[in-house]
C-alpha atoms as a PDB file:
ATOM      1  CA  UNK A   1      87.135  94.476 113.801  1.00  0.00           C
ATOM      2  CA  UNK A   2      84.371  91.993 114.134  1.00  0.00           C
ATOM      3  CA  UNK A   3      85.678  89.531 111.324  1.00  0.00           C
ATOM      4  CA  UNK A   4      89.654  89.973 113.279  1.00  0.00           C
ATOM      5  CA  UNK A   5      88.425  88.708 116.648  1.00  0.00           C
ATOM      6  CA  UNK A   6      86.370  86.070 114.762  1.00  0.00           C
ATOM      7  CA  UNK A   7      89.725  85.067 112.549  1.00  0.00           C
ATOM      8  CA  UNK A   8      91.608  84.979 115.594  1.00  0.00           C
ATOM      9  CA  UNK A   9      89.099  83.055 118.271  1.00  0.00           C
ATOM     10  CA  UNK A  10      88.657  80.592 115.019  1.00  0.00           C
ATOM     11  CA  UNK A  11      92.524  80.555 114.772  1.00  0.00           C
ATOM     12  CA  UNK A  12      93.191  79.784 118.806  1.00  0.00           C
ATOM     13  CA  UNK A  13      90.278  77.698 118.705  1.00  0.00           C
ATOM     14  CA  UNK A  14      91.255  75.295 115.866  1.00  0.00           C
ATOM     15  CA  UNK A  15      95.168  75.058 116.567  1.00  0.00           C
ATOM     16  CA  UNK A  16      96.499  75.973 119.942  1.00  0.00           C
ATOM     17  CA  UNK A  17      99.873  77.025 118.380  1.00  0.00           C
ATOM     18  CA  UNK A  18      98.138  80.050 116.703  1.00  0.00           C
ATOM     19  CA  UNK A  19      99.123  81.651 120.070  1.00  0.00           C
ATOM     20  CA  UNK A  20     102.353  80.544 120.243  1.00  0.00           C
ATOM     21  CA  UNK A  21     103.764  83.751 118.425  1.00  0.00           C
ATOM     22  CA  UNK A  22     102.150  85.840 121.105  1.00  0.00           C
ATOM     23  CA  UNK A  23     104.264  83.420 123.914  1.00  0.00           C
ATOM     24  CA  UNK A  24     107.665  84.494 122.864  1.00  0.00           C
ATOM     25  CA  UNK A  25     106.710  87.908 123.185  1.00  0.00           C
ATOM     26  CA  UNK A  26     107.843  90.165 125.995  1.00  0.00           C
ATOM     27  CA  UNK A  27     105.413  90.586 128.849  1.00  0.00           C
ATOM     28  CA  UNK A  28     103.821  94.182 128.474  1.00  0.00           C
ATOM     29  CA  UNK A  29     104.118  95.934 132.001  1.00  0.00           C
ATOM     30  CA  UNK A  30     101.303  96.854 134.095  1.00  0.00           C
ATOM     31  CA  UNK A  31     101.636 100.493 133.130  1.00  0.00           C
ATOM     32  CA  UNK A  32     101.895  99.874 129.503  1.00  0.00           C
ATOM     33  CA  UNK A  33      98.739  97.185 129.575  1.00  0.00           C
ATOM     34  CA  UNK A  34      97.187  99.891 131.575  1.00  0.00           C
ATOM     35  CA  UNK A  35      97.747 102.194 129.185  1.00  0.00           C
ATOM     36  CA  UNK A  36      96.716 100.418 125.929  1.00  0.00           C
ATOM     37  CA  UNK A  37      93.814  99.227 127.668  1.00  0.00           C
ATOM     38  CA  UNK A  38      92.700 102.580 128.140  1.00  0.00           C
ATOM     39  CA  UNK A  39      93.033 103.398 124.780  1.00  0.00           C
ATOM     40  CA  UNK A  40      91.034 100.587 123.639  1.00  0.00           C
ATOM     41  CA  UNK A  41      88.265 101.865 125.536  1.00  0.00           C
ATOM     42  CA  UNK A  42      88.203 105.590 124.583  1.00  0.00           C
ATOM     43  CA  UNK A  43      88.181 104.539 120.351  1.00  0.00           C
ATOM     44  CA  UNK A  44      84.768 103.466 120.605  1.00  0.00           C
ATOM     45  CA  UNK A  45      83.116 104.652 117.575  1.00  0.00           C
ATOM     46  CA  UNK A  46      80.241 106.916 117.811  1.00  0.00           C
ATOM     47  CA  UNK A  47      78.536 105.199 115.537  1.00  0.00           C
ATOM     48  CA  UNK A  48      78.254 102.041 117.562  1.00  0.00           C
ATOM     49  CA  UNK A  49      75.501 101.531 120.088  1.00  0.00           C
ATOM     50  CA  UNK A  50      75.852  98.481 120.896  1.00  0.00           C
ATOM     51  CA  UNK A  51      77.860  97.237 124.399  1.00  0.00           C
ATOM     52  CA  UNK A  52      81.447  96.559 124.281  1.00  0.00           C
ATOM     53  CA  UNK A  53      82.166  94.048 126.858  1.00  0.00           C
ATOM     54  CA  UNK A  54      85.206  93.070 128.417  1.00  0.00           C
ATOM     55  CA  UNK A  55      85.719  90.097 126.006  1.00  0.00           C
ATOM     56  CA  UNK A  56      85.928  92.554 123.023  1.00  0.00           C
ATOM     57  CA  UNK A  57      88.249  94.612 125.152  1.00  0.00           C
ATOM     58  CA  UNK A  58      90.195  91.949 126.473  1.00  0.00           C
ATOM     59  CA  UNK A  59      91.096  91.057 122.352  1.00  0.00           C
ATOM     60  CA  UNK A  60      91.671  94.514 121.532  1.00  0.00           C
ATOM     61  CA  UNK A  61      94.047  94.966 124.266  1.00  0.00           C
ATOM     62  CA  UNK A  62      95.829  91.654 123.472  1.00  0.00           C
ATOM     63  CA  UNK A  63      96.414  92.549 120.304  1.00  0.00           C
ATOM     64  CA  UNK A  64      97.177  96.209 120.108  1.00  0.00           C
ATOM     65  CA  UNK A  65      99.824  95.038 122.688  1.00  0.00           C
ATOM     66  CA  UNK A  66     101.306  92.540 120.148  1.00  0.00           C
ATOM     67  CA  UNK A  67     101.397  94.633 117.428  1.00  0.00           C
ATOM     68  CA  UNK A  68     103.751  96.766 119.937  1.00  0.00           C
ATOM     69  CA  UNK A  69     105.921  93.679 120.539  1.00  0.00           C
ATOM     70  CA  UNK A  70     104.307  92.767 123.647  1.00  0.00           C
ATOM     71  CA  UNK A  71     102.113  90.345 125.381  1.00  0.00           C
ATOM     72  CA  UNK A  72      99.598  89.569 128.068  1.00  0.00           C
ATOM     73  CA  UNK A  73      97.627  87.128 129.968  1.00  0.00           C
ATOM     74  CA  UNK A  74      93.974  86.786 129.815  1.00  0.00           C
ATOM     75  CA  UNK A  75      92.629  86.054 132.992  1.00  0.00           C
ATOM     76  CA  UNK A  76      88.998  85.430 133.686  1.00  0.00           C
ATOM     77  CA  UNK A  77      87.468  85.598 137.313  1.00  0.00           C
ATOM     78  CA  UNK A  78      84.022  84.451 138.277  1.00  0.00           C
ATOM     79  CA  UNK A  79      81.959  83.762 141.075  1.00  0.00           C
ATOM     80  CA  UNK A  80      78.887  81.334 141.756  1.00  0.00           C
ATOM     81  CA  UNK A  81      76.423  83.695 144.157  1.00  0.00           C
ATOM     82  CA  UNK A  82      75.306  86.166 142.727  1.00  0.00           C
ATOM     83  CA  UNK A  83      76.813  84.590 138.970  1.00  0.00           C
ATOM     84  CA  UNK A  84      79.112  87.019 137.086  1.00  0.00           C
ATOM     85  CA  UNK A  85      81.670  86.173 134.984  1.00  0.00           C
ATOM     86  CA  UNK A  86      84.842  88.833 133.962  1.00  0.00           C
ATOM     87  CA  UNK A  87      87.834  89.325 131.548  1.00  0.00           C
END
């Protein structure tokens, strides 16, 4: 899974039109993101101990949803006091 997200961040990073497949996509609706984000989150392995952060989730979700023929938008929040940062 590792060397996917790293394919595709190098992908999106180096060429902006990597993404554009995901564009024409249909828009996934809030029950079905909901849905396959939930998934994404209960098929952590066992084996792994390490944290899964929202990033990692965020890329799962995006594209389990495209390989269902639909897409969504990552949007980040943040705030300055106390700093956090948030898929």
């Amino acid at each position: 899974m590792r060397w996917l997200a790293r394919t595709w961040l190098a992908l999106s990073d180096a060429d902006d039109r990597a993404l554009a497949p995901l564009r024409v996509l249909p828009a996934a609706s809030p029950a079905l993101a909901g849905a396959v984000s939930a998934a994404v989150l209960q098929i952590r392995p066992a084996w792994y101990r390490g944290r899964i952060a929202c990033m990692e989730i965020w890329l799962a979700t995006v594209l389990a949803l495209a390989l269902c023929g639909r897409r969504a938008h990552w949007v980040l929040g943040a705030r300055q006091l106390p700093t956090k940062a948030h898929a």
